[in-house]
Protein backbone atom coordinates (compact mmCIF):
# COMPACT_ATOMS: atom_id res chain seq x y z
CA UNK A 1 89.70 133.45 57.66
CA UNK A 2 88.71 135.14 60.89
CA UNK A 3 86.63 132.79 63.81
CA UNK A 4 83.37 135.28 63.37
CA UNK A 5 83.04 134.27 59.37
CA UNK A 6 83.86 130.56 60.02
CA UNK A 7 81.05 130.60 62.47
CA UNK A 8 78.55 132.75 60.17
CA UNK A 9 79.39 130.28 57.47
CA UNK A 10 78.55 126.98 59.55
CA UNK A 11 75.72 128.30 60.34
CA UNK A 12 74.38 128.75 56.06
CA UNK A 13 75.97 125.77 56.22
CA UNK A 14 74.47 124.37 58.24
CA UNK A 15 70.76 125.88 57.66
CA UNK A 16 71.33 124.58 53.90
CA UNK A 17 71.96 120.88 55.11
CA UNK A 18 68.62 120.59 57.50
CA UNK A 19 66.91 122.18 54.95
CA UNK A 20 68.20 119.40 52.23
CA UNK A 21 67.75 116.86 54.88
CA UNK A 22 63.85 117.48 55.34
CA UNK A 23 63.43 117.17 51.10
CA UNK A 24 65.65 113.99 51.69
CA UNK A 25 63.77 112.97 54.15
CA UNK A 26 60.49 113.64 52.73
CA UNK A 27 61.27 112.01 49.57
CA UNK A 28 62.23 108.43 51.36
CA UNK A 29 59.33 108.61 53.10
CA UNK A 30 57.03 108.89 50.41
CA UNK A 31 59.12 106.12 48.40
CA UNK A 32 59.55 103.47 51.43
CA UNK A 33 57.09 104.93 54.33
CA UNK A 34 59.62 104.36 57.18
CA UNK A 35 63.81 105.68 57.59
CA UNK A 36 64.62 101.94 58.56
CA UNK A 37 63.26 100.68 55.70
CA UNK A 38 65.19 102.73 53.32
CA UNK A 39 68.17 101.96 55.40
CA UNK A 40 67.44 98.09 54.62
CA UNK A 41 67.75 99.13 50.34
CA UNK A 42 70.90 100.53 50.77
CA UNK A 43 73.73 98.38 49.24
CA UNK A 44 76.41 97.32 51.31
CA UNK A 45 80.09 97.08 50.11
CA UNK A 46 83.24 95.78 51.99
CA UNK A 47 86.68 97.03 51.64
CA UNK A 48 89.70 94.66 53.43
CA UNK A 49 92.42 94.59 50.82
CA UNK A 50 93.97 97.11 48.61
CA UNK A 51 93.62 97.69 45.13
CA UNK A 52 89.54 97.46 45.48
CA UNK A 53 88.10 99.15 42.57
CA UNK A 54 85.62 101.57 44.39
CA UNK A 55 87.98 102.43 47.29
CA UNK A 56 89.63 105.65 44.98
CA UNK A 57 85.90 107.05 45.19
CA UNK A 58 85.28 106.07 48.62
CA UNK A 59 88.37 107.45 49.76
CA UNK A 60 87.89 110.88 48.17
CA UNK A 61 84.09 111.08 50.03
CA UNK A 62 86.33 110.15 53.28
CA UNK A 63 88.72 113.12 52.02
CA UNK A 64 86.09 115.53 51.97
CA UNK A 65 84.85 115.36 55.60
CA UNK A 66 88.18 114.92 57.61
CA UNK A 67 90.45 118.01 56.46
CA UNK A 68 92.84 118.48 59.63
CA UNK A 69 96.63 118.06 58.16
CA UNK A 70 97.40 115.55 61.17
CA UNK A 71 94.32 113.73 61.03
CA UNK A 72 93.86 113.25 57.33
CA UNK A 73 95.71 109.45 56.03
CA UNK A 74 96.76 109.43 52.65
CA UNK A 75 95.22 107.56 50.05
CA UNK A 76 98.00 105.23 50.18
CA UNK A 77 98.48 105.18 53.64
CA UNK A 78 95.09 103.49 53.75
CA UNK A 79 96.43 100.89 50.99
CA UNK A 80 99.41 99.92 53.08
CA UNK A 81 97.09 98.80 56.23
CA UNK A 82 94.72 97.43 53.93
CA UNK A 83 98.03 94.64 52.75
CA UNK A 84 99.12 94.01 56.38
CA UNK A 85 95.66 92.35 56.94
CA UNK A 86 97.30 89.31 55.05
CA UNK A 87 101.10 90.02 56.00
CA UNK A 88 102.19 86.67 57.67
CA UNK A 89 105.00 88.52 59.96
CA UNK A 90 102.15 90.54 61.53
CA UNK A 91 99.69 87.84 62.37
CA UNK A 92 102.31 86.14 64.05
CA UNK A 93 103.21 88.58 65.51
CA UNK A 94 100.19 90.39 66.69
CA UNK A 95 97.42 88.08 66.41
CA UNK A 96 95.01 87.74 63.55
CA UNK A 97 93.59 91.67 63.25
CA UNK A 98 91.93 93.44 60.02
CA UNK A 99 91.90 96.79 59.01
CA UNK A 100 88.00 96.95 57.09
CA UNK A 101 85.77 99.29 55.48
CA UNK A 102 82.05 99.20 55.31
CA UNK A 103 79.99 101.85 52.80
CA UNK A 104 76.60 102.18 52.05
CA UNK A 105 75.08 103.68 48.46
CA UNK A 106 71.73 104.50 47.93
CA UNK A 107 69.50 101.86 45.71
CA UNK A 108 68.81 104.16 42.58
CA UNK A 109 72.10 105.94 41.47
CA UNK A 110 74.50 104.17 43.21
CA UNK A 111 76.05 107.29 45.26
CA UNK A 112 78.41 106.44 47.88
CA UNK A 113 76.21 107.90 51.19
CA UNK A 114 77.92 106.68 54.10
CA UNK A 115 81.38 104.87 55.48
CA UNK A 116 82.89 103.86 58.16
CA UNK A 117 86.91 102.70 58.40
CA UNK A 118 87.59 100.32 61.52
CA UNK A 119 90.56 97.97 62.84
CA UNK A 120 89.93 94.51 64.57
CA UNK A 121 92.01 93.08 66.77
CA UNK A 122 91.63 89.53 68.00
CA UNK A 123 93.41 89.76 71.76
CA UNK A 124 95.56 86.68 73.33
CA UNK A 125 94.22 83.75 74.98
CA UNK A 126 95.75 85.03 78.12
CA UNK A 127 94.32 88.33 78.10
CA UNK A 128 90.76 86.82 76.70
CA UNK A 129 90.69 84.48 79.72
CA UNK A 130 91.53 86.93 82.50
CA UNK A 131 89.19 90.09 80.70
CA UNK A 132 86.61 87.81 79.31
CA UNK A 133 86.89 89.95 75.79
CA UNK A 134 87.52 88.28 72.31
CA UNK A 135 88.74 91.48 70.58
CA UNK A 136 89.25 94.82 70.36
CA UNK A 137 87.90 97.01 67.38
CA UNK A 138 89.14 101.18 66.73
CA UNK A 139 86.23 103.09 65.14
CA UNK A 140 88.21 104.98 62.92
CA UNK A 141 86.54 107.20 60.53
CA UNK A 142 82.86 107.36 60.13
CA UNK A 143 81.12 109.76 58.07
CA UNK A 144 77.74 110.49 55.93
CA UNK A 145 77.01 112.63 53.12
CA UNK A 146 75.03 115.65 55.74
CA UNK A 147 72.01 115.49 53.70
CA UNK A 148 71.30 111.84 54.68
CA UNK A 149 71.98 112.63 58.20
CA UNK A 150 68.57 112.61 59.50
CA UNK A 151 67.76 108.82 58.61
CA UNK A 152 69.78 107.09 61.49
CA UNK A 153 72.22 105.68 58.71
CA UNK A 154 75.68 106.56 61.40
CA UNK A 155 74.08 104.78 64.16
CA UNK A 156 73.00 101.72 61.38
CA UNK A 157 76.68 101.47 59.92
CA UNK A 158 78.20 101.26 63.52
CA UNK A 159 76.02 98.03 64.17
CA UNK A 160 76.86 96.67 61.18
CA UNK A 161 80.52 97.39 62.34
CA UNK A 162 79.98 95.75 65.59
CA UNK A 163 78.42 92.96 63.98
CA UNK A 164 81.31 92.58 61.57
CA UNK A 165 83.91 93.12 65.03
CA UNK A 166 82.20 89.88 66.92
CA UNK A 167 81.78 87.93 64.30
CA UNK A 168 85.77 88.29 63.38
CA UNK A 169 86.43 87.74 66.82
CA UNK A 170 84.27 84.12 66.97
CA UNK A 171 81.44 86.20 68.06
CA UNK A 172 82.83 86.62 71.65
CA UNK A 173 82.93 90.23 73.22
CA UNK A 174 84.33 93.05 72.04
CA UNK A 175 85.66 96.04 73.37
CA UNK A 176 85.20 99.52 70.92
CA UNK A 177 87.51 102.25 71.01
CA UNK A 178 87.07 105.48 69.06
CA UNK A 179 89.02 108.83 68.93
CA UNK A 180 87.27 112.01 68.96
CA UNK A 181 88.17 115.72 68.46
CA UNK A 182 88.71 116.73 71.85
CA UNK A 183 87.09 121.05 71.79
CA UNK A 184 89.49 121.55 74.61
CA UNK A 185 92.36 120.98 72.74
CA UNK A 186 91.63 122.82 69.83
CA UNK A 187 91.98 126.75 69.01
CA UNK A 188 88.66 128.38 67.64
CA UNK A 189 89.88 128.30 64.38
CA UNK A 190 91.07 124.44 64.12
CA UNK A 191 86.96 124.46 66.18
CA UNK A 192 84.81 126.15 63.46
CA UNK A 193 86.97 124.93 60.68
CA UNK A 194 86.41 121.42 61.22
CA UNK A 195 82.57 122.62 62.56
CA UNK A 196 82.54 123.56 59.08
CA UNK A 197 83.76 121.27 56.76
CA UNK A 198 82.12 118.16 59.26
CA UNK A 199 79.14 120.18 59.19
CA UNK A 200 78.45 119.17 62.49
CA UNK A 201 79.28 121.15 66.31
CA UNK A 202 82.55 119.49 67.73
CA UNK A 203 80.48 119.08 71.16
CA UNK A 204 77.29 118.06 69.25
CA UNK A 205 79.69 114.84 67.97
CA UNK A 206 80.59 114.13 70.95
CA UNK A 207 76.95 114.55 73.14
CA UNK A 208 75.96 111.97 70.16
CA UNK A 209 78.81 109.47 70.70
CA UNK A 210 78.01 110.10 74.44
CA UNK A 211 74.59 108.57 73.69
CA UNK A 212 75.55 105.76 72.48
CA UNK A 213 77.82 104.82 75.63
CA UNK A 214 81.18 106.00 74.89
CA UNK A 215 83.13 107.40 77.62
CA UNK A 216 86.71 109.03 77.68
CA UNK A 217 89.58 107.60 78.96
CA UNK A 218 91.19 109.52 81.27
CA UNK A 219 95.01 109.96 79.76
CA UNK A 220 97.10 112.54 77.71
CA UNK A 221 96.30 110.53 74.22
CA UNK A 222 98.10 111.57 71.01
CA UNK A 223 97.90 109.64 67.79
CA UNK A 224 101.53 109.39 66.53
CA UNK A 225 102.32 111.01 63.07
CA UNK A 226 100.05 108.81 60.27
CA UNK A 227 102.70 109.16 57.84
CA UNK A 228 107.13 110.56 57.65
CA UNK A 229 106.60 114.10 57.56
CA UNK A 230 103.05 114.61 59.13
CA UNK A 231 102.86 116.13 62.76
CA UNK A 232 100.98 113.64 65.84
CA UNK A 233 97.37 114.62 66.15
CA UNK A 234 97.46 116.52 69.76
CA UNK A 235 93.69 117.50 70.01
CA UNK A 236 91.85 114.10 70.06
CA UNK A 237 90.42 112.45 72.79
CA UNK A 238 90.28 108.45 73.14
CA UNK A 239 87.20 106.57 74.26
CA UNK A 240 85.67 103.59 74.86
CA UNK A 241 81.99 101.74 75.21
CA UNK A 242 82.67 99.38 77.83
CA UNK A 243 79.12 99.11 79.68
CA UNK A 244 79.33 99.21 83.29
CA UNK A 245 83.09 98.39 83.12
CA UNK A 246 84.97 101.24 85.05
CA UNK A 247 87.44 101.71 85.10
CA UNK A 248 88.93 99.86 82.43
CA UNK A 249 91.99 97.55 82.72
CA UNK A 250 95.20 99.06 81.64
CA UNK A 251 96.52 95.70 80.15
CA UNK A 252 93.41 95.74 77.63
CA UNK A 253 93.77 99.56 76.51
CA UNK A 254 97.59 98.24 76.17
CA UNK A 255 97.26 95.57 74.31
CA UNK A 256 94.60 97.60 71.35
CA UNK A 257 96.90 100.70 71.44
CA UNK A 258 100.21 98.32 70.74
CA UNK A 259 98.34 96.76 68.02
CA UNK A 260 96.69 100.04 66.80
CA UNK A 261 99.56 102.19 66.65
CA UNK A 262 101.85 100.05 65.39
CA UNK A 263 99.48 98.35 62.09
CA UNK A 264 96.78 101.07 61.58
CA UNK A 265 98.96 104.10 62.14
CA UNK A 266 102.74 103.37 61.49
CA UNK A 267 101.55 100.82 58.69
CA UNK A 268 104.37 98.44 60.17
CA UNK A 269 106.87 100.73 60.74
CA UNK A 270 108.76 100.46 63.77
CA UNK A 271 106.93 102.03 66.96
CA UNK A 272 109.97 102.18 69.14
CA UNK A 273 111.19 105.39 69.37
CA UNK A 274 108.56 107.38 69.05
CA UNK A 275 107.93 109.43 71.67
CA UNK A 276 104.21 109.67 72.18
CA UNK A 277 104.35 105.77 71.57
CA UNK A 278 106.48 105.50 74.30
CA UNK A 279 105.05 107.81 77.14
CA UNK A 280 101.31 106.17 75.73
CA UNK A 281 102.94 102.97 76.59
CA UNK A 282 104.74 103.44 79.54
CA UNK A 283 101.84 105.44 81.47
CA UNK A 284 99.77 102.21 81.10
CA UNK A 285 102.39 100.22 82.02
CA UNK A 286 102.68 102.25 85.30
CA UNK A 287 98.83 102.25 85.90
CA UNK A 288 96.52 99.23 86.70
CA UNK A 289 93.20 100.67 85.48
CA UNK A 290 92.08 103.60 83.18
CA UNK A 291 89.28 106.01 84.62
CA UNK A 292 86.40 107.02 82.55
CA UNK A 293 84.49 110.37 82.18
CA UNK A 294 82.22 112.90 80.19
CA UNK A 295 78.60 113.51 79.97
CA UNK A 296 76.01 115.33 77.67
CA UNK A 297 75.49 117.94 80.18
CA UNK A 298 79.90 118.22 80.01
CA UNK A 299 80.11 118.95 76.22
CA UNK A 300 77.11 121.25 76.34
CA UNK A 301 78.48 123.38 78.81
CA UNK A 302 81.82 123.07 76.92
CA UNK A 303 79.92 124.25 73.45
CA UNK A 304 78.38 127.53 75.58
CA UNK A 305 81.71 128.20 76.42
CA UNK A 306 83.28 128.15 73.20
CA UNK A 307 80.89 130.06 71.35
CA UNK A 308 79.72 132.82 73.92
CA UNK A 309 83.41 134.07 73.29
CA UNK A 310 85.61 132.65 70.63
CA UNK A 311 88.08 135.12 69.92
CA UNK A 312 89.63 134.81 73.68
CA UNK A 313 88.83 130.89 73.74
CA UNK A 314 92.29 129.45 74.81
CA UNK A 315 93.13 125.73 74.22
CA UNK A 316 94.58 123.36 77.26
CA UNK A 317 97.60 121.54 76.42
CA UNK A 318 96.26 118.48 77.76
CA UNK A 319 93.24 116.87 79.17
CA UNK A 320 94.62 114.95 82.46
């Protein structure tokens, strides 16, 4: 499919969702008056072992927003974190940590509306003592059904999250890491499809995680391969809300990708080896502190660019 129809079609697409959104929207406010309200009605499930009996459903509303080959974990994939939560060998070993998911259906019908996937790490007393942070947590995957998408329910589910993240971490501090689609990285085509399926702007995503107070950190990430077989993800950038904290301290982004990589994406496997593990690794190892960057204004300028002139848009091969 050429870039011109992918971008034609996000934009029915697109069209069609705001104009669902405002009946949405106009039909909770005439049943509860006020978004946060409705928000408060929705029921709240929890996901942190395998086998649940609503995860097959949730995990096929997950499947239907993320569609990129190398960012996509299999259903079982998911299952396999989901039993290292309890695994004895890799508490010891890496402190107690939890892969969770959080998902919200609406009060009437029941429909799954909203999730969010997320990993919890609980960091050593050393490194708690000399950061002053309890934990880590990895915003995984968070998505809602596009019609819903004008109620604040994304913003709602990531305080629940952080909520969830302190209070498994004694309710000390956390620091919360996220990846992103990173539009420089991307061709046009890998751009507008994902525009399209998401059914939201690549830059838009970002100016919106932006808002919220998460900044990039300023090295060549790749997510190793999820699963034997699959390709690492090459087009994502990795960022952190940190507050007034920059840059940030190489031993903590260290410590969260060791413990991310190795339960979340390798399910256990062995990490040494791999390449982008390694060079990841290694780079921190060499450097004391991470920089930070981005701003709205950035990934505006960055969505001009891309769509004044698609068809000669060329991606970088790295950020830094």
């Amino acid at each position: 499919m050429s870039v011109q129809t992918l971008m034609l079609q996000f934009d029915a697409a697109v069209a069609e969702a705001r104009a669902r959104q405002n009946e949405v929207r106009l039909e909770v406010m005439n049943s509860f008056g006020d978004p946060a309200l409705f928000r408060e009605s929705l029921n709240l499930g929890m996901i942190n072992r395998q086998g649940h009996p609503d995860f097959p459903k949730l995990y096929d509303f997950y499947a239907s927003f993320f569609t990129l080959p190398d960012e996509t974990e299999t259903f079982e994939g998911f299952e396999a974190t989901l039993a290292l939560n309890t695994d004895p060998l890799f508490i010891e070993r890496y402190g107690p940590h939890e892969e969770t998911w959080l998902y919200l259906r609406e009060p009437e019908q029941g429909q799954i509306i909203a999730g969010v996937d997320f990993s919890t790490y609980l960091l050593s007393e050393n490194l708690q003592k000399a950061y002053g942070f309890s934990g880590t947590n990895h915003i995984i995957y968070i998505f809602v059904k596009p019609e819903y998408r004008s109620l604040g329910i994304a913003t709602y589910l990531l305080g629940l999250t952080e909520d969830y993240a302190r209070k498994f971490c004694g309710g000390g501090e956390v620091l919360f890491f996220c990846e992103q689609n990173a539009p420089e990285l991307m061709t046009a085509e890998e751009y507008f499809s994902d525009n399209l399926n998401a059914l939201i702007d690549q830059c838009e995503r970002l100016k919106w995680w932006d808002r919220l107070g998460y900044k990039r950190l300023n090295f060549n990430y790749v997510q190793p391969p999820l699963n034997p077989g699959m390709e690492p993800c090459i087009n994502l950038t990795f960022n952190v809300r940190a507050g007034k904290l920059n840059p940030i301290p190489s031993a903590l982004v260290k410590a969260h990708l060791e413990r991310f990589f190795v339960i979340a994406v390798f399910k256990g496997r062995e990490a040494a080896g791999d390449p982008d593990f390694e060079r990841q690794i290694s780079w921190l190892d060499d450097h004391d502190q991470v920089q930070l960057s981005g701003s709205e204004a950035d990934y505006q300028l960055l969505r001009q660019k891309i769509w004044k002139d698609p068809e000669n848009w060329r991606p970088q091969k790295y950020l830094f």
